[in-house]
N, C-alpha and C. Protein backbone atom coordinates (compact mmCIF):
# COMPACT_ATOMS: atom_id res chain seq x y z
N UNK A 1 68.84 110.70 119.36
CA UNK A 1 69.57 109.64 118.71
C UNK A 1 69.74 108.49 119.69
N UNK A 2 69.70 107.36 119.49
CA UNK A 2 69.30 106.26 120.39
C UNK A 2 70.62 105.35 119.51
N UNK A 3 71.72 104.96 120.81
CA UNK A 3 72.95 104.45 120.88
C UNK A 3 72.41 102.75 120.54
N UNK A 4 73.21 102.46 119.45
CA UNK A 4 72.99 100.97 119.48
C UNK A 4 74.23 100.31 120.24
N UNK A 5 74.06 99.30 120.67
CA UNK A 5 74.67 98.71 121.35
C UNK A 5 75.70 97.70 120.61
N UNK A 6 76.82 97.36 120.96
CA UNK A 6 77.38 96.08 120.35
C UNK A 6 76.91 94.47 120.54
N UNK A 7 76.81 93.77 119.72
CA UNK A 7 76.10 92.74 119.70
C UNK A 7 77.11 92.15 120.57
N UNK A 8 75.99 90.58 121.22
CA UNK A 8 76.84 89.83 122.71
C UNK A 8 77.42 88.52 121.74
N UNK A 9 78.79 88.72 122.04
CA UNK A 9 79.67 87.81 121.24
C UNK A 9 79.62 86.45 121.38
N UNK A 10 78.73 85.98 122.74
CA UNK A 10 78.12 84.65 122.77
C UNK A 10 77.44 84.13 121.56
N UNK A 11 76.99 84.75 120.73
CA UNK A 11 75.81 84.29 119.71
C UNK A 11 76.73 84.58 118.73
N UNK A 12 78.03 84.41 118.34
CA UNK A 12 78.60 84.46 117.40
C UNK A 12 79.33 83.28 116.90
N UNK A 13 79.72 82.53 115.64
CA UNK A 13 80.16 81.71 115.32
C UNK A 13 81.93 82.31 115.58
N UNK A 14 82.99 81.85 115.84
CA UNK A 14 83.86 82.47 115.78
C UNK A 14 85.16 81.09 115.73
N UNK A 15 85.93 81.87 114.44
CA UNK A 15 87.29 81.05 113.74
C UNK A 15 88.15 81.05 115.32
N UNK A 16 88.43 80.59 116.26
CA UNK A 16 89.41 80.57 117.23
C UNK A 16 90.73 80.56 116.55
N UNK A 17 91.24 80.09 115.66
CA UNK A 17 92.58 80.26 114.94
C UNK A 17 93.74 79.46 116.36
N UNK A 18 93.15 78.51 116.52
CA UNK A 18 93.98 77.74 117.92
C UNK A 18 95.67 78.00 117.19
N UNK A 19 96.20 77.29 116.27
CA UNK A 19 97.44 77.14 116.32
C UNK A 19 98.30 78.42 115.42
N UNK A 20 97.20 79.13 115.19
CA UNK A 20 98.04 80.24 114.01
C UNK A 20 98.36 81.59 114.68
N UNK A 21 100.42 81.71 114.30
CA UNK A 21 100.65 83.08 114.69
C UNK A 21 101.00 83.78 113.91
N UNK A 22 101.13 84.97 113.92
CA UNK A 22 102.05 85.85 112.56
C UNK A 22 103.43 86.43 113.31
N UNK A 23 104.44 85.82 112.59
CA UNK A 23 105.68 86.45 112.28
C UNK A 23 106.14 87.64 112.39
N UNK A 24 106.88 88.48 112.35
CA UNK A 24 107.63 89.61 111.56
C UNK A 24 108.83 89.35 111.59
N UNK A 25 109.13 89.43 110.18
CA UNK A 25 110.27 89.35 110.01
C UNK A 25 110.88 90.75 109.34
N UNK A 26 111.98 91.04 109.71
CA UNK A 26 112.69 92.51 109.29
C UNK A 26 113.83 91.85 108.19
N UNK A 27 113.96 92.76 107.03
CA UNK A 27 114.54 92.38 106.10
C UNK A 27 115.26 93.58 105.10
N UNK A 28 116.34 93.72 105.06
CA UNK A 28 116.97 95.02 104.52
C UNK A 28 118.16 94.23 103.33
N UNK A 29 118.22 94.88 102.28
CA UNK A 29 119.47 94.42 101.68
C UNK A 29 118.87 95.32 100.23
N UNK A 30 119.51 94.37 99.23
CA UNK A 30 119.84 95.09 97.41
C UNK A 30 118.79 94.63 97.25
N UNK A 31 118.29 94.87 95.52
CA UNK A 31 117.50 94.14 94.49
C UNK A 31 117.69 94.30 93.81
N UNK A 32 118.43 93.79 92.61
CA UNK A 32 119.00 93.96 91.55
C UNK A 32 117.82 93.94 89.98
N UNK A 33 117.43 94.64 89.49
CA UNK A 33 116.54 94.45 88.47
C UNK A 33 117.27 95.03 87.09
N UNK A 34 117.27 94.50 85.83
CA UNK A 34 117.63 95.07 84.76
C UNK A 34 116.42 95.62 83.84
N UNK A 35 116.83 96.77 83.02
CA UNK A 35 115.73 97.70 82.63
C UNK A 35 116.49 97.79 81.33
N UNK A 36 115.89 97.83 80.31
CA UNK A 36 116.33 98.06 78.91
C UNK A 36 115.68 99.45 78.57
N UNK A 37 116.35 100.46 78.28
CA UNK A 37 116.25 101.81 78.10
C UNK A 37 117.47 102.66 77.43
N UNK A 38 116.66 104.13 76.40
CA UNK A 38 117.48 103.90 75.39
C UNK A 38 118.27 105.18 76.40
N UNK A 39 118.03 105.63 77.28
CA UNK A 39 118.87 106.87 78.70
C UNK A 39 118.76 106.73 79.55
N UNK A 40 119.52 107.29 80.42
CA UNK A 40 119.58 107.10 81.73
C UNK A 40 118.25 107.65 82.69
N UNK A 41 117.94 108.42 82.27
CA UNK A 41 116.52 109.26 82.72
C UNK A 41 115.58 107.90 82.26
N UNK A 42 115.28 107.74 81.21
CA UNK A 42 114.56 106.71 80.92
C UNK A 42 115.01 105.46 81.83
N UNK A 43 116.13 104.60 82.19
CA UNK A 43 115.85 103.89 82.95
C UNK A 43 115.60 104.01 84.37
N UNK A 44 115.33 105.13 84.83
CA UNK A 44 115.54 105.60 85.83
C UNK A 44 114.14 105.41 86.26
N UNK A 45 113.02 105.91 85.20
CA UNK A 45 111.95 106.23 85.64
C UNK A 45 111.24 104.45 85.54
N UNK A 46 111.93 104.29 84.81
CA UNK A 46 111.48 102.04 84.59
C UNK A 46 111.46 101.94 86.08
N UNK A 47 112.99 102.47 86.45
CA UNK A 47 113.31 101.51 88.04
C UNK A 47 112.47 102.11 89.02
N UNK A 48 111.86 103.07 88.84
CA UNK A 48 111.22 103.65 89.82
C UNK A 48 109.28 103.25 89.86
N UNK A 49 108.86 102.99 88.79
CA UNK A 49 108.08 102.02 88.33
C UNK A 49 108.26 100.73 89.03
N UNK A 50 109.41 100.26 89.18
CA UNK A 50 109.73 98.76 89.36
C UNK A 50 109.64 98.94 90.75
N UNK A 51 109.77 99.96 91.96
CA UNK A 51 109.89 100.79 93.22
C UNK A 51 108.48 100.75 93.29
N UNK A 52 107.68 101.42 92.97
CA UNK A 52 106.24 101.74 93.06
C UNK A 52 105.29 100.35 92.72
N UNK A 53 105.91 98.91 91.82
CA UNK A 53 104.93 98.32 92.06
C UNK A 53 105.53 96.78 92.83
N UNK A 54 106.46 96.99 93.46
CA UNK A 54 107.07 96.41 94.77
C UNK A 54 106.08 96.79 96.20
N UNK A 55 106.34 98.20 96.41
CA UNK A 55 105.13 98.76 97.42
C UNK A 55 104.10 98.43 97.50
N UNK A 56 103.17 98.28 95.80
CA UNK A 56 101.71 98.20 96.01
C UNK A 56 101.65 96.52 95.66
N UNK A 57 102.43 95.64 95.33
CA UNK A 57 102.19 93.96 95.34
C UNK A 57 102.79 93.68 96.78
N UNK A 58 103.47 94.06 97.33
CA UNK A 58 104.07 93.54 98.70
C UNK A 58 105.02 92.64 98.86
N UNK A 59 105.45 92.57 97.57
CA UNK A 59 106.16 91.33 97.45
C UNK A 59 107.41 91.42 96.50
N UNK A 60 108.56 91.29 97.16
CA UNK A 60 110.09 91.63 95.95
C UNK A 60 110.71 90.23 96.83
N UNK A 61 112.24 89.78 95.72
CA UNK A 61 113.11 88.90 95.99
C UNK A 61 114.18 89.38 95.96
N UNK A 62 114.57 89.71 97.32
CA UNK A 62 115.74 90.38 97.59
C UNK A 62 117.47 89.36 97.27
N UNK A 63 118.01 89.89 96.54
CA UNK A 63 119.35 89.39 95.66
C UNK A 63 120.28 88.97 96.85
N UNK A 64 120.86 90.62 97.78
CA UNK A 64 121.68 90.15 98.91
C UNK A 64 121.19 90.82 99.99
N UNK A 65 120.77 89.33 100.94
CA UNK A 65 120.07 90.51 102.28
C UNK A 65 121.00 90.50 102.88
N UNK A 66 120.98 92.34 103.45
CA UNK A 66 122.13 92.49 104.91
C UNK A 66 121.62 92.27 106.30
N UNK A 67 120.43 92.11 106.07
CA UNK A 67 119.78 92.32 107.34
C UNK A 67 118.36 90.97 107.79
N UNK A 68 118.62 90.44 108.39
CA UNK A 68 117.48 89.27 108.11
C UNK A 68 117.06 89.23 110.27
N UNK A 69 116.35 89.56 110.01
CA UNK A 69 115.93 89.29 112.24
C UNK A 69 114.32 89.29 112.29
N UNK A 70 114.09 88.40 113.03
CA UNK A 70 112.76 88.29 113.29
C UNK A 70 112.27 89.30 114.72
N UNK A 71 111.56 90.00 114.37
CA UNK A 71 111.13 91.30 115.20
C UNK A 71 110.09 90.64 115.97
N UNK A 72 109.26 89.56 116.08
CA UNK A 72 108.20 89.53 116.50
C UNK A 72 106.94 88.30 116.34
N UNK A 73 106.93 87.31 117.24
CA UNK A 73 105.79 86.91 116.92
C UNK A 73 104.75 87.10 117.78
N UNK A 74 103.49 86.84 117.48
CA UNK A 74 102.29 86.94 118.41
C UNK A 74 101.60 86.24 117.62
N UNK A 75 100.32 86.04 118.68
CA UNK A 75 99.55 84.79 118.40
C UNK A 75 98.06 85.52 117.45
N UNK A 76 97.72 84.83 116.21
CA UNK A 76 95.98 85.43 115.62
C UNK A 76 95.30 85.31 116.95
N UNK A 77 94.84 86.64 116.69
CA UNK A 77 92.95 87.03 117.28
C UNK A 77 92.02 86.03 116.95
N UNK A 78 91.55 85.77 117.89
CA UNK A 78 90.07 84.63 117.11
C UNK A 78 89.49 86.03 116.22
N UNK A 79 88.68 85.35 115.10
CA UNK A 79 87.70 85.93 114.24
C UNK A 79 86.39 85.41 114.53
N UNK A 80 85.73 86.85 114.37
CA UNK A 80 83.90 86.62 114.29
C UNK A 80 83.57 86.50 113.34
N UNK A 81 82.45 85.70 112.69
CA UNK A 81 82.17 85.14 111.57
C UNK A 81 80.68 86.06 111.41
N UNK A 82 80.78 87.40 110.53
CA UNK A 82 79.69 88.26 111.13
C UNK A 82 78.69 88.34 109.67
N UNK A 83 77.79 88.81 109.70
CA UNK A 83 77.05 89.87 108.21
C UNK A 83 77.57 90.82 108.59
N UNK A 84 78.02 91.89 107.83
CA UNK A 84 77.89 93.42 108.41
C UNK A 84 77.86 94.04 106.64
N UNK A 85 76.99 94.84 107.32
CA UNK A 85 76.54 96.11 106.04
C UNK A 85 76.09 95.11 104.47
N UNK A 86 75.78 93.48 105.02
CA UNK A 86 75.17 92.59 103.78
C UNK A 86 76.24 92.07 103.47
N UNK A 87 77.33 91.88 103.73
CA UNK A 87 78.39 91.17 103.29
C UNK A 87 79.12 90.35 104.59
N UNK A 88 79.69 88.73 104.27
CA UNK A 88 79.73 87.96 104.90
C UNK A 88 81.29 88.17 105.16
N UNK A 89 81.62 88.70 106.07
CA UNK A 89 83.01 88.52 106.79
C UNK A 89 83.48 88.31 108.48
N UNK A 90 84.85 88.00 108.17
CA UNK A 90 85.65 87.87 109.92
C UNK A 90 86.16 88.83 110.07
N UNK A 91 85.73 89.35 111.77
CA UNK A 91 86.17 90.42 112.24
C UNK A 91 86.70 90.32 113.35
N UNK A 92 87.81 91.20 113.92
CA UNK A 92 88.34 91.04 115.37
C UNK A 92 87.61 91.34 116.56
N UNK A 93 86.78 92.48 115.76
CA UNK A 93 85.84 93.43 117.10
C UNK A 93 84.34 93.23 116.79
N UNK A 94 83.41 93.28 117.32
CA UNK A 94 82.16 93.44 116.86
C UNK A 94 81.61 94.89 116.48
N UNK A 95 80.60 95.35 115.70
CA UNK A 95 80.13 96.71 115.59
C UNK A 95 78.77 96.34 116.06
N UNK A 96 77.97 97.82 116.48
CA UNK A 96 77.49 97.61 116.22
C UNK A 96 76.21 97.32 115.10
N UNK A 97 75.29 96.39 114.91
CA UNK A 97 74.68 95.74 113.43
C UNK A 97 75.49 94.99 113.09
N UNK A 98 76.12 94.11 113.06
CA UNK A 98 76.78 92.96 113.22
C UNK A 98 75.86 91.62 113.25
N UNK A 99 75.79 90.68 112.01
CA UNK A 99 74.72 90.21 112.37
C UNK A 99 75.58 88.76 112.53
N UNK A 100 75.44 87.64 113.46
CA UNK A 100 75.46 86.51 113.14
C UNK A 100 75.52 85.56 112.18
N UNK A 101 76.88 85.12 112.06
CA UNK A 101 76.07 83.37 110.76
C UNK A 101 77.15 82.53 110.88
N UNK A 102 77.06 81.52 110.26
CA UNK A 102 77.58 80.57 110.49
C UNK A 102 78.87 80.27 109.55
N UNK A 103 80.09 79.21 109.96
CA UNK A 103 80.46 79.25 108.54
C UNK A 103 80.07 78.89 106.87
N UNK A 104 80.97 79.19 105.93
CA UNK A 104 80.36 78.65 104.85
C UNK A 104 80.81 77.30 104.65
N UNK A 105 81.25 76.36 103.13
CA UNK A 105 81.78 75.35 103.56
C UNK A 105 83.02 75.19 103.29
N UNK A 106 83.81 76.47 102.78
CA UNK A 106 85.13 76.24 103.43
C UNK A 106 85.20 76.80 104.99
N UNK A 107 85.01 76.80 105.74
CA UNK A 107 84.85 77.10 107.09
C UNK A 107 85.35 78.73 107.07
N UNK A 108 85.18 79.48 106.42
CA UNK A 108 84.86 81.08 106.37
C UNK A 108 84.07 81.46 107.19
């Protein structure tokens, strides 16, 4: 079996992301949602529904936060502007087969 190597990141187009950092922000408190249901079991399982697609959208509007602190910033990774496996994306690391290209014309 013959080791491929990682491609030399010189020959890569790459997003530097000069001024962009990401945040964290920590955030704890209520969410108040109303559920029309004809029992309590029945609204129960609404609100828990309403729980499960909070998790998978990423996204709720918290009513009263108790807790609001910013945990963290750091600065974006430049991105490589690669082919890999036929599809045109930015990556942090190179693999190897990683092919070169350029951006598109939104600068992707």
């Amino acid at each position: 079996m013959t080791d491929v190597a990682t491609p030399d990141s010189s020959i890569f187009s790459v997003n530097e992301k000069p001024r962009e950092y990401t945040a964290y922000i920590k955030v704890e408190g209520i969410v108040e949602i109303s559920v029309e249901a004809d029992s309590p079991e029945e609204a129960r399982r609404l609100a828990e529904a309403e729980v499960e697609k909070i998790e998978n959208d990423g996204y709720v509007e918290v009513d009263r936060p108790d807790v609001i602190e910013l945990e963290r910033v750091r600065k974006d990774a430049p991105m490589y502007r690669v082919i890999r496996e036929g599809k045109m994306m930015q990556v942090s690391h190179l693999d190897p087969g990683d092919l070169p290209r350029q951006p598109d014309e939104r600068g992707f």
